[in-house]
Protein backbone atom coordinates (compact mmCIF):
# COMPACT_ATOMS: atom_id res chain seq x y z
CA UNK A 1 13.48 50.98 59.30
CA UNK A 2 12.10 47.89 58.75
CA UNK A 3 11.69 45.15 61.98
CA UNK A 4 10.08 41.78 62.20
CA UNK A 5 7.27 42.51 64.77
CA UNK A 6 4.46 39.45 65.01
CA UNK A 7 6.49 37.26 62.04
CA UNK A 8 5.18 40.05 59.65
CA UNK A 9 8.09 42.64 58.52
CA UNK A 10 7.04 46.20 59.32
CA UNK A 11 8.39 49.78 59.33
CA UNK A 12 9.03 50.95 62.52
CA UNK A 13 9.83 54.72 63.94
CA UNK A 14 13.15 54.10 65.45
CA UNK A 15 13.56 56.82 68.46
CA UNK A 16 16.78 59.29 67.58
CA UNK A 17 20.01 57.87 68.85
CA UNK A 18 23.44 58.87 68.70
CA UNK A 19 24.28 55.15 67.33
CA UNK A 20 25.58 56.07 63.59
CA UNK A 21 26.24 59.63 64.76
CA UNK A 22 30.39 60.53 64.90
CA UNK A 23 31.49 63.41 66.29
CA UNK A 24 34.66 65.23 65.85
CA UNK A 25 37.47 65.07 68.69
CA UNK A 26 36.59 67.52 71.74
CA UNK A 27 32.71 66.76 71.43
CA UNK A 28 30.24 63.91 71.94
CA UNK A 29 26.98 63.27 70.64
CA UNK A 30 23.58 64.45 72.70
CA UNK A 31 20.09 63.76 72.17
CA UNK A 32 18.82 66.25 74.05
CA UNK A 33 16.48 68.10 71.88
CA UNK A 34 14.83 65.16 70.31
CA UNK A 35 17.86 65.16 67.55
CA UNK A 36 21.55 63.74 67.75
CA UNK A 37 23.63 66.87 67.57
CA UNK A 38 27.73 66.91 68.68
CA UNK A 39 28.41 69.42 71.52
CA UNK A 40 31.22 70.43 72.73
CA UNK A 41 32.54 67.80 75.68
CA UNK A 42 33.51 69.46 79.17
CA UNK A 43 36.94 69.87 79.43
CA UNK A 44 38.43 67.91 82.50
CA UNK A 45 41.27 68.87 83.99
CA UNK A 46 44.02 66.28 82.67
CA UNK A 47 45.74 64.42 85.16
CA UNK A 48 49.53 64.64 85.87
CA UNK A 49 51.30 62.96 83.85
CA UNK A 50 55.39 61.71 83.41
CA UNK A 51 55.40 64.35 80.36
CA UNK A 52 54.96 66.74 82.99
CA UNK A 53 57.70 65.72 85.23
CA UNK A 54 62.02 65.83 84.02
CA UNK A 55 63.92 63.11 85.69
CA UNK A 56 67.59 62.76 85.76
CA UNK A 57 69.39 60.49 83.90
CA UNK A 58 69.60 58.28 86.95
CA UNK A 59 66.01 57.76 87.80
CA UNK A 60 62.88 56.82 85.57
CA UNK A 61 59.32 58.52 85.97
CA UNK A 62 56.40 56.25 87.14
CA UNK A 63 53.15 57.13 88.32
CA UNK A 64 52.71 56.11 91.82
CA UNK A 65 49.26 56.42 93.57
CA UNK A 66 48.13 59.13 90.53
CA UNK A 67 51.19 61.44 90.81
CA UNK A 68 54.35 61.11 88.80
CA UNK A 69 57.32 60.02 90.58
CA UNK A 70 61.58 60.15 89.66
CA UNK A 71 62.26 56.64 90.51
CA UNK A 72 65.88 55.93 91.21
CA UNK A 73 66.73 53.35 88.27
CA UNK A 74 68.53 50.08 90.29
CA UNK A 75 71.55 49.92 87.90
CA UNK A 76 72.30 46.06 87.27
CA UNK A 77 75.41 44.70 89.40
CA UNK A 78 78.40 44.89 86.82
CA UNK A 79 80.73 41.62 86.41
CA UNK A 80 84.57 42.81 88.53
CA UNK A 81 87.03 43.84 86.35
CA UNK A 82 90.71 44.58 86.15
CA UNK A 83 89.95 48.00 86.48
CA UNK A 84 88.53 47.39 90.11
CA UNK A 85 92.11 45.62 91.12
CA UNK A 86 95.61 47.16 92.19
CA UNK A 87 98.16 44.84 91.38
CA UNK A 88 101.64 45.07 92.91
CA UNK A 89 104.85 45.68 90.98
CA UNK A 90 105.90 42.65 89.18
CA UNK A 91 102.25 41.46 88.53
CA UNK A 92 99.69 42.41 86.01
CA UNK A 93 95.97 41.56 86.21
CA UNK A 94 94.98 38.95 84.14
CA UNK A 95 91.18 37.70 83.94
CA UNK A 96 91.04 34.32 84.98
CA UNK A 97 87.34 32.60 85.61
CA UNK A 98 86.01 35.84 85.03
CA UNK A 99 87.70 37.26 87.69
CA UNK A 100 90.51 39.59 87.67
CA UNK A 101 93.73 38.32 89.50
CA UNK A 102 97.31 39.26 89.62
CA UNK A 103 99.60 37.24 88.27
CA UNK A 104 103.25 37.36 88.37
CA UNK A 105 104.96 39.00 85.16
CA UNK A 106 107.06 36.45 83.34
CA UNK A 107 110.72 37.03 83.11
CA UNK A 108 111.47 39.50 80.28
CA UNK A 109 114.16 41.94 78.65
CA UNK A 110 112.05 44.62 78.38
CA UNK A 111 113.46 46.88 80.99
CA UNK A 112 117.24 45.56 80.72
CA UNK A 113 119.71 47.90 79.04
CA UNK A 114 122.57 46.02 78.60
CA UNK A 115 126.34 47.59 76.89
C-alpha cells in the first residue's frame, strides 16, 4: 500500500493483520503463521442465564451476583373497593371519595307485596 514516508509517497509492505479479515460466527481471526486465517474460537462455558431458570407467575427472574434469581414481584397496592366491605342489611356500598362506604338504602317498594 502506498504511505507518505519523508513527504515522498511510497509503497510500503504492510505486516499481515487480521484488520479487513471477517470471520464467520464461532471463530476469530489469528495471525499466527505469518497469514490471517479464522480458527475455530474456544468454546466457554456460557454463564447462567434467566432462560435457564422458570419462575412462577408471581416472581420475576434477575440475575443477582452472576446467578439467576425468582424474585418475588411487589404487586402494586390496589385502590379499596366495595368488594373489600360488608355492609349491614338496609345499606349498600356506595363509592364515595374513592372509598367504599355504606349507605343507608332509600325507602322503596321493592320488597312490599301488598293485596
Amino acid at each position: 500500500s502506498c504511505r507518505v514516508v519523508d513527504e515522498e509517497p511510497r509503497c510500503v509492505h504492510e505486516p499481515p493483520s487480521c484488520e479487513h479479515v471477517r470471520c464467520p460466527q464461532g471463530s476469530a481471526c489469528d495471525v499466527g503463521s505469518g497469514w490471517p486465517r479464522c480458527v475455530q474460537s474456544e468454546v466457554a462455558p456460557r454463564a447462567p442465564s434467566c432462560s435457564d431458570l422458570h419462575c412462577p407467575k408471581d416472581a420475576a427472574c434477575h440475575v443477582v451476583n452472576g446467578q439467576p434469581r425468582c424474585v418475588q414481584i411487589k404487586t402494586s397496592i390496589r385502590r379499596p373497593s366495595c368488594g373489600d366491605l360488608h355492609c349491614p342489611q338496609g345499606t349498600s356500598c356506595q363509592m364515595l371519595d374513592d372509598h367504599p362506604r355504606c349507605v343507608h338504602e332509600p325507602p322503596s317498594c321493592h320488597n312490599v307485596q301488598c293485596q
